[in-house]
Protein backbone atom coordinates (compact mmCIF):
# COMPACT_ATOMS: atom_id res chain seq x y z
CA UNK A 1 24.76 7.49 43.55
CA UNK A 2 22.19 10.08 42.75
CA UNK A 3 23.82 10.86 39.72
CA UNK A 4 24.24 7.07 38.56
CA UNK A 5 20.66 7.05 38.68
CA UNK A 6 19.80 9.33 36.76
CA UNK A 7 21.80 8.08 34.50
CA UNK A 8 20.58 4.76 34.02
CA UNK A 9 16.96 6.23 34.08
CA UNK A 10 17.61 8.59 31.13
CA UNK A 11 19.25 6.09 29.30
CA UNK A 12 16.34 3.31 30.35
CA UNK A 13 14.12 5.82 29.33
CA UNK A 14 15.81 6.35 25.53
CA UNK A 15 16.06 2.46 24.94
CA UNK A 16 12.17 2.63 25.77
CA UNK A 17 11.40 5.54 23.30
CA UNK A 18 13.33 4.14 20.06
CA UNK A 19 11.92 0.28 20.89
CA UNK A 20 8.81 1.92 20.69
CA UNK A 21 10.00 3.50 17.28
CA UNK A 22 11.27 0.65 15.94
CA UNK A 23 9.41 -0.45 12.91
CA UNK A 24 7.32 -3.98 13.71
CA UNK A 25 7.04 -6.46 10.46
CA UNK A 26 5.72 -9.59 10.49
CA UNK A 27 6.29 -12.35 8.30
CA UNK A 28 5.00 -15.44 10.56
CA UNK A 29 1.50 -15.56 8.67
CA UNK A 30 3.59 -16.43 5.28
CA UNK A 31 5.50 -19.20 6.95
CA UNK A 32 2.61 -20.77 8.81
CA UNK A 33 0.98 -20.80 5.49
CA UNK A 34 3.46 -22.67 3.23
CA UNK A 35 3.29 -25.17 6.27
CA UNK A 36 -0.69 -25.75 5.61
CA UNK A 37 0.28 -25.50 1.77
CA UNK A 38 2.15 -28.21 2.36
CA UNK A 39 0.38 -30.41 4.12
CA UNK A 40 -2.70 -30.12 2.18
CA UNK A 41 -0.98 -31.29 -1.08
CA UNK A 42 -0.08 -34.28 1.04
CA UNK A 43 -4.41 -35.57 1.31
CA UNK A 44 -6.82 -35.74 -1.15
CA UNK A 45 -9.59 -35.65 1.51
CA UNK A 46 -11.60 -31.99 1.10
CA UNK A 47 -12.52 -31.77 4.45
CA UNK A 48 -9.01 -32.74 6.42
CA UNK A 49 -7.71 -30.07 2.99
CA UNK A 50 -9.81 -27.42 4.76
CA UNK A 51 -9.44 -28.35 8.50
CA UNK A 52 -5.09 -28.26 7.57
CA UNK A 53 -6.02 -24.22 6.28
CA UNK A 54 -8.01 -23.65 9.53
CA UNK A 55 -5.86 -25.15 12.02
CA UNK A 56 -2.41 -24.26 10.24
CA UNK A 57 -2.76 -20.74 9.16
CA UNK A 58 -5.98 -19.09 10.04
CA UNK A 59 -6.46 -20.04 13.41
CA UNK A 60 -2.42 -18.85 13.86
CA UNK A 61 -3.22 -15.63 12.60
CA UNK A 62 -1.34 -12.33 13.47
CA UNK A 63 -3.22 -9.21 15.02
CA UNK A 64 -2.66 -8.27 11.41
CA UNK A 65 -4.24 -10.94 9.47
CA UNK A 66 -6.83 -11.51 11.68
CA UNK A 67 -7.75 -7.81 10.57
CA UNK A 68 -7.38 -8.89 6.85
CA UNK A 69 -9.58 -11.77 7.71
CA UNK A 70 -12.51 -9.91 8.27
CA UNK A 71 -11.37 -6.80 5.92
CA UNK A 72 -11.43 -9.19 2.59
CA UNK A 73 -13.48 -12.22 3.87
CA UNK A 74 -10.52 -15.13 3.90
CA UNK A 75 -12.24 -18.49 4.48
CA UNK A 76 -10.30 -21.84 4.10
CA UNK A 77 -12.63 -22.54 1.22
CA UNK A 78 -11.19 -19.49 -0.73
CA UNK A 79 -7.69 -20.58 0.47
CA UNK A 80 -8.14 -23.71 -0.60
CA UNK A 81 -9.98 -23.38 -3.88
CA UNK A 82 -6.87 -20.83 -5.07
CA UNK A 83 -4.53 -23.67 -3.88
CA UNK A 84 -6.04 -26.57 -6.13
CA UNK A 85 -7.07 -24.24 -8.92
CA UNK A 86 -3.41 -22.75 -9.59
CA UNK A 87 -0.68 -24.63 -8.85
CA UNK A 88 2.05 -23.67 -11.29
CA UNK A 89 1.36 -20.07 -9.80
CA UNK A 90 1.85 -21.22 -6.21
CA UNK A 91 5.14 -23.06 -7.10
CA UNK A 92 6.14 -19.89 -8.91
CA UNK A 93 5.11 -17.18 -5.99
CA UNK A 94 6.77 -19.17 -3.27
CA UNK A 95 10.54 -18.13 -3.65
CA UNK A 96 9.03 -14.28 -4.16
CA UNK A 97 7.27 -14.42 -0.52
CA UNK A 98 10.31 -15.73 1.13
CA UNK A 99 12.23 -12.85 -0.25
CA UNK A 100 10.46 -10.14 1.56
CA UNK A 101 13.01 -10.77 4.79
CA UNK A 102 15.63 -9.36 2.88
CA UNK A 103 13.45 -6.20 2.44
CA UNK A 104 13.32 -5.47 6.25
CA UNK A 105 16.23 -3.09 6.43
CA UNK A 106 14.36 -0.87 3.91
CA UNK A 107 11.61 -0.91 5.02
CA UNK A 108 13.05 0.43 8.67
CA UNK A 109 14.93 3.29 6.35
CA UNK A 110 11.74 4.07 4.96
CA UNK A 111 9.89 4.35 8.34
CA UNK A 112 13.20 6.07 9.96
CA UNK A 113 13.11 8.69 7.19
CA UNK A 114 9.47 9.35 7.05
CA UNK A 115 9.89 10.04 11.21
CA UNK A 116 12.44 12.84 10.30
CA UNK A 117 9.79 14.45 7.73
CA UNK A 118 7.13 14.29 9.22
CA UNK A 119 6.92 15.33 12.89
CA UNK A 120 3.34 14.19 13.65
CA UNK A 121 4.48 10.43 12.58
CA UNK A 122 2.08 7.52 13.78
CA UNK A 123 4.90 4.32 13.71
CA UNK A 124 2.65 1.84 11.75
CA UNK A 125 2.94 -2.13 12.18
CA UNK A 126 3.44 -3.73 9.16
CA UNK A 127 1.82 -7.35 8.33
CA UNK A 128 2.86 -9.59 5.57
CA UNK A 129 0.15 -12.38 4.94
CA UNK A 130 -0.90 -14.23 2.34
CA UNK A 131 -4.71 -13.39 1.19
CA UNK A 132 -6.98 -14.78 -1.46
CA UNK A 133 -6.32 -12.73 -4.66
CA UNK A 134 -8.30 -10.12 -3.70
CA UNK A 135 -5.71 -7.44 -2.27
CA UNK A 136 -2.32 -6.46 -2.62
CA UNK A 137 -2.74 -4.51 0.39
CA UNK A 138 -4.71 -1.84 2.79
CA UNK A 139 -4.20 -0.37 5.98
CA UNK A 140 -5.91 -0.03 9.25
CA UNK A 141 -6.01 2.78 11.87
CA UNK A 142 -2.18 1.80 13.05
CA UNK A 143 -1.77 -1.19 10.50
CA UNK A 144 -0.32 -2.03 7.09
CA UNK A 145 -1.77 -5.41 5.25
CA UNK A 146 -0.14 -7.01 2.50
CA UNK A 147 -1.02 -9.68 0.60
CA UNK A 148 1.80 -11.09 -0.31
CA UNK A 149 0.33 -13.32 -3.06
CA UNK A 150 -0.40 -10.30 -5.02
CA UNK A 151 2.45 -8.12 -3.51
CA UNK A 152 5.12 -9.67 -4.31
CA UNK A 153 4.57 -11.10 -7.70
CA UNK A 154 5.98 -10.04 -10.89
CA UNK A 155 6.57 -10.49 -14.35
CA UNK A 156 8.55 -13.95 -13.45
CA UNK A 157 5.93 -15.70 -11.96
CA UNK A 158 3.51 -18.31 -13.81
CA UNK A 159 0.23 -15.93 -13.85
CA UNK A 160 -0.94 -18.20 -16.65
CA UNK A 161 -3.78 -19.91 -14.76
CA UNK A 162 -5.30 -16.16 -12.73
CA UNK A 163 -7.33 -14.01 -14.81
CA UNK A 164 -6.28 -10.74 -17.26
CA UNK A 165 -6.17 -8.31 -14.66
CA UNK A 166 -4.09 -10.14 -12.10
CA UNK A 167 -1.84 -10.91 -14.75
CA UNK A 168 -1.75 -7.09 -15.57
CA UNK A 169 -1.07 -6.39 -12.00
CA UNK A 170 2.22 -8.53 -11.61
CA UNK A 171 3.31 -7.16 -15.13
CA UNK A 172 3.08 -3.40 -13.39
CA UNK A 173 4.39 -4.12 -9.69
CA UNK A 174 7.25 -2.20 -8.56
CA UNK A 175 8.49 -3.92 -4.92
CA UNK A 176 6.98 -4.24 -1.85
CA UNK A 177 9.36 -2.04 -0.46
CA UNK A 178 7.49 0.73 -2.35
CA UNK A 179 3.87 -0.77 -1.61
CA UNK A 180 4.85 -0.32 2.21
CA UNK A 181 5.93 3.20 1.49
CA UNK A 182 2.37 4.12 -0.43
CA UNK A 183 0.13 2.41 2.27
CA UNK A 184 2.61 4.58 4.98
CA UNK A 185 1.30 7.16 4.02
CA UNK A 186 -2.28 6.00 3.88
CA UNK A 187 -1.95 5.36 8.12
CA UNK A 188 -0.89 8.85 8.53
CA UNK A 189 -3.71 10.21 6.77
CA UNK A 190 -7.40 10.45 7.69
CA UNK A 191 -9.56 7.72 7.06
CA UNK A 192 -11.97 7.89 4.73
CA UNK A 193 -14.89 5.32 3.69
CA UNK A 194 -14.27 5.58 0.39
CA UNK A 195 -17.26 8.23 0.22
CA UNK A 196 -15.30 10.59 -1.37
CA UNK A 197 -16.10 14.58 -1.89
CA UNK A 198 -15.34 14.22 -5.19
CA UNK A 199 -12.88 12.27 -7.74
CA UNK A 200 -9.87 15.56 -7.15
CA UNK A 201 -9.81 14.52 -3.45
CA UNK A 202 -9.84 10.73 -4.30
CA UNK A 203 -7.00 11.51 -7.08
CA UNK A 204 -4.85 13.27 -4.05
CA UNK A 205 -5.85 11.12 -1.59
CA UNK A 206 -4.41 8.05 -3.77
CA UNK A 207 -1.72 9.87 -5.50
CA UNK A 208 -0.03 11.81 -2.69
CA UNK A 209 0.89 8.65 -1.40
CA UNK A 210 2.94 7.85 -4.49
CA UNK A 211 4.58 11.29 -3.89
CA UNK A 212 5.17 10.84 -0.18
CA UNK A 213 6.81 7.59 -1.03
CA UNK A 214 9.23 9.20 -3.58
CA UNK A 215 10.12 10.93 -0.88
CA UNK A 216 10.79 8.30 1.41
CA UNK A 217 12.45 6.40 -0.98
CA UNK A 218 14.39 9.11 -2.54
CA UNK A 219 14.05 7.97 -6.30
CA UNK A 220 11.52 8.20 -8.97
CA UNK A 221 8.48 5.90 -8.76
CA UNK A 222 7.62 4.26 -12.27
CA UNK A 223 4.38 2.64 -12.47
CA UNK A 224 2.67 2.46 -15.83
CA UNK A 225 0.17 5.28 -15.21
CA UNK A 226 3.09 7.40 -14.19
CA UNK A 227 4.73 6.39 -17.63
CA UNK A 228 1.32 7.04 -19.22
CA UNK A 229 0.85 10.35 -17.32
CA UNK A 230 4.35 11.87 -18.59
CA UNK A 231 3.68 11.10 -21.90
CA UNK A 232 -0.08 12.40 -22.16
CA UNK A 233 -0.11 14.89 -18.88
CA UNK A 234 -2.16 17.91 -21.24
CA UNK A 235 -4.64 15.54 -22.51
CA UNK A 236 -5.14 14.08 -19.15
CA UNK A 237 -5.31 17.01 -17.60
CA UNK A 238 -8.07 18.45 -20.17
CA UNK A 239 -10.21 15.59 -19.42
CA UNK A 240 -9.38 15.49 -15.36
CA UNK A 241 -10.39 19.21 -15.25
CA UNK A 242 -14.22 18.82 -15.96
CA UNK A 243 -14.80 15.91 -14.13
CA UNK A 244 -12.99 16.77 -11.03
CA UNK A 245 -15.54 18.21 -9.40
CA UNK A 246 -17.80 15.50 -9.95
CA UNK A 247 -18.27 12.12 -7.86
CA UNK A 248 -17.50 9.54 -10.82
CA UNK A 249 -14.02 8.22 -10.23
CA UNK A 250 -14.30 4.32 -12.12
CA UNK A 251 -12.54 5.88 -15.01
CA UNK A 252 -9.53 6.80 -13.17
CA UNK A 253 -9.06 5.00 -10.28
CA UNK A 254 -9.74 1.55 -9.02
CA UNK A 255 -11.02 0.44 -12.72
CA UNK A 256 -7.99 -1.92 -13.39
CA UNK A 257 -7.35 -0.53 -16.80
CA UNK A 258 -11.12 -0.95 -17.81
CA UNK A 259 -10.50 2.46 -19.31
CA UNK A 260 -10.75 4.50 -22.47
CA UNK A 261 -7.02 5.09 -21.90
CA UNK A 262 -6.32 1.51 -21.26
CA UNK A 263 -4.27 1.84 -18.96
CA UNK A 264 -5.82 1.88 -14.94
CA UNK A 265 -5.47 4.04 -11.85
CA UNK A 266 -4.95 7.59 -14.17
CA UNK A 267 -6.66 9.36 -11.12
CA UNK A 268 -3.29 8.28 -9.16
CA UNK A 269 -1.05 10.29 -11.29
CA UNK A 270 -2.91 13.52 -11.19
CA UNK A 271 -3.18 13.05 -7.63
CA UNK A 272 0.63 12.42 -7.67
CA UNK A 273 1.65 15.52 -10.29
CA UNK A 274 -1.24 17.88 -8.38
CA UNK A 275 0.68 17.00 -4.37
CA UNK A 276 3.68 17.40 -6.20
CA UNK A 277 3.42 20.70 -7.55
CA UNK A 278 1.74 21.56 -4.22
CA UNK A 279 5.23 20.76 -2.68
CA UNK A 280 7.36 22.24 -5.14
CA UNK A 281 5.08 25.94 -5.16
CA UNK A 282 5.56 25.62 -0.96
CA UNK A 283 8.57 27.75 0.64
CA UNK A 284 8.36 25.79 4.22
CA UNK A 285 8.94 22.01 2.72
CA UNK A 286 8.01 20.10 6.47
CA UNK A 287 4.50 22.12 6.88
CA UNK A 288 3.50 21.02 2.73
CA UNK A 289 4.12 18.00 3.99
CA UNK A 290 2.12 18.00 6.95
CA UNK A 291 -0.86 19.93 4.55
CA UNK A 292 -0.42 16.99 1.97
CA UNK A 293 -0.73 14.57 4.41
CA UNK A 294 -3.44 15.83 6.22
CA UNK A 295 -5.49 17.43 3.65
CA UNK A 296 -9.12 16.69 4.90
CA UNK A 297 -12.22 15.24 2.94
CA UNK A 298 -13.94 18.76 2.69
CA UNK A 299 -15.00 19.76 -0.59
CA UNK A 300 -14.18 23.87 0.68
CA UNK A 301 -10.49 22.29 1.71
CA UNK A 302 -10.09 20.28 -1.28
CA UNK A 303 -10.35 23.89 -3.86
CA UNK A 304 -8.41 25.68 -1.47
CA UNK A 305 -5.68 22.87 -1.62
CA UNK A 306 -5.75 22.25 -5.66
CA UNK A 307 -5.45 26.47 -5.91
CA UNK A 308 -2.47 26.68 -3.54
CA UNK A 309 -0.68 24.07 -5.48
CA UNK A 310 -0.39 26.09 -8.76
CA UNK A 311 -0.59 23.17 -10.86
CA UNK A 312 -3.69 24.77 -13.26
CA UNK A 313 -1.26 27.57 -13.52
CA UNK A 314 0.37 24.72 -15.69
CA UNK A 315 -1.40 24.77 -18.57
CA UNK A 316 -2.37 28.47 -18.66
C-alpha cells in the first residue's frame, strides 16, 4: 500500500511539473474580436459601433490583452476608426489571424527546446490579440503580446489603404512562429526601460534575440537587415564601431528604414553577428548562452562582453 502511494504521488507530482511547463497560448482575444468586427459592420450608429468594441472584445479581454491595453493605449475609438478606415485590409488579414492555431505545435517545440538550452528558463504565456497598428508585439515580466494585425500579415494582404512603413513591415515579416521565438528571448532577459547604456548594448540586447531564436528554431533567420548585413557587414561595421559607444541608436534601430542605408533595424544585425560570434569563440556552449541571455545593462559589462566575443578580431 505504502508503495502504491508513493507511486501515485511521484507520478501526481510529474503530471503537475510538465502542466506547469506546458506552453499557454491564447487565441480567444482574436475570435472575440472578429465577433465585434462583425457586428459593427452590421449598424451605422457610431455610438452602438463603439459600445459593440467595448462590450465584445475589450471588456472580454485576456490577462494578456488587458496588459496590451494599457501598454499601447487600445480604445474602441482606435479600434473602430482602423475598422471603417481600411476595410479591404481587414477582409484581407482575417484568414492570416485564423491561421496562427496551426502554429501552436511550434510554438510548444520552440518553448520545449529553449527549456533544454537554457536551464534558468522562465515558461512565458503567450497572447495573441489584435491591437491598433501600433505593435507587432512586446513582452511583459512573464508575458508575450502579439498583435496579430501586424504579426501576421504579409506580402498577400491588401496594405494598400495603411501607410509606407506598415506596408514595409508586412513586405519583411517572417512568421509568427519566429516573432514568438525573438520576444522568448526578450522574457528571459532583464528588463530594461529602453534607457539604454549605449547603442552596442541596445544592438545585443535586440539582436541576440534573433540569434537565440535561430537557435530555437534551428534554421537561418532572413530578415532584410540580415540580407543587408551579409552583403555590407565591413561597411557596417566601420560605421557601428564609432558610434557604439555613444547613446544615439535612431539610425539603427527602431527608425523603420528612415535611414541612410534605407533599410531599418541595422543595429539588430550587429547585435545578432556580435552574440553570434560571442557563441561561436565560447568552448562551454550552455554557459554563452546563459552570458548572452543575461548580459546586464552595465556599460563595464557591456566592453567586457563585446571583447570576449572576438568579433573586432574580425576585421583586424
Amino acid at each position: 500500500m505504502k508503495k502504491a502511494l508513493l507511486f501515485f504521488i511521484f507520478f501526481f507530482n510529474i503530471s503537475i511539473f510538465a502542466q506547469n511547463n506546458q506552453t499557454k497560448i491564447f487565441t480567444s482575444d482574436i475570435d472575440n474580436f472578429w465577433i465585434a468586427y462583425d457586428s459593427v459592420l452590421k449598424t451605422k450608429d457610431k455610438s452602438l459601433q463603439l459600445r459593440i468594441i467595448q462590450e465584445l472584445y475589450l471588456n472580454k479581454a485576456t490577462e494578456g490583452l488587458k496588459e496590451f491595453i494599457v501598454l499601447r493605449e487600445h480604445t474602441a475609438q482606435r479600434h473602430l476608426t482602423n475598422i471603417l478606415n481600411y476595410p479591404k485590409f481587414w477582409k484581407s488579414l482575417r484568414p492570416k489571424t485564423l491561421e496562427i492555431a496551426y502554429h501552436k505545435k511550434e510554438i510548444e517545440r520552440v518553448m520545449s527546446r529553449f527549456q533544454k538550452l537554457y536551464p534558468n528558463f522562465k515558461q512565458p504565456e503567450v497572447y495573441f490579440t489584435i491591437g491598433c497598428l501600433n505593435s507587432g508585439g512586446t513582452t511583459t515580466k512573464n508575458k508575450i503580446l502579439i498583435g496579430s494585425e501586424i504579426a501576421c500579415s504579409d506580402s498577400i494582404v491588401d496594405a494598400s489603404e495603411l501607410g509606407d512603413w506598415l506596408q514595409g513591415v508586412f513586405k519583411t515579416n517572417i512568421n509568427v512562429v519566429y516573432l514568438v521565438a525573438h520576444e522568448s528571448v526578450h522574457t528571459q532577459q532583464y528588463e530594461v526601460d529602453d534607457s539604454y547604456s549605449n547603442l552596442l548594448y541596445a544592438s545585443i540586447y535586440e539582436g541576440s534575440c534573433d540569434f537565440i531564436a535561430e537557435l530555437l528554431l534551428e534554421k537561418e533567420i532572413r530578415s532584410p537587415y540580415h540580407t543587408y548585413g551579409y552583403a555590407n557587414e565591413k561597411t557596417l561595421w566601420n560605421k557601428f564601431k564609432q558610434e557604439m559607444y555613444g547613446e544615439e541608436i535612431t539610425d539603427w534601430l527602431y527608425n523603420g528604414g528612415n535611414t541612410s542605408y534605407g533599410v531599418a533595424d541595422l543595429g539588430y544585425y550587429m547585435g545578432y553577428e556580435i552574440s553570434k560570434s560571442y557563441y561561436q569563440n565560447s568552448k562551454h556552449k550552455e554557459q554563452a548562452i546563459r552570458e548572452i541571455i543575461e548580459i546586464e545593462n552595465k556599460k563595464e559589462t557591456i566592453q567586457k562582453f563585446f571583447k570576449k566575443s572576438g568579433y573586432e578580431k574580425k576585421w583586424q
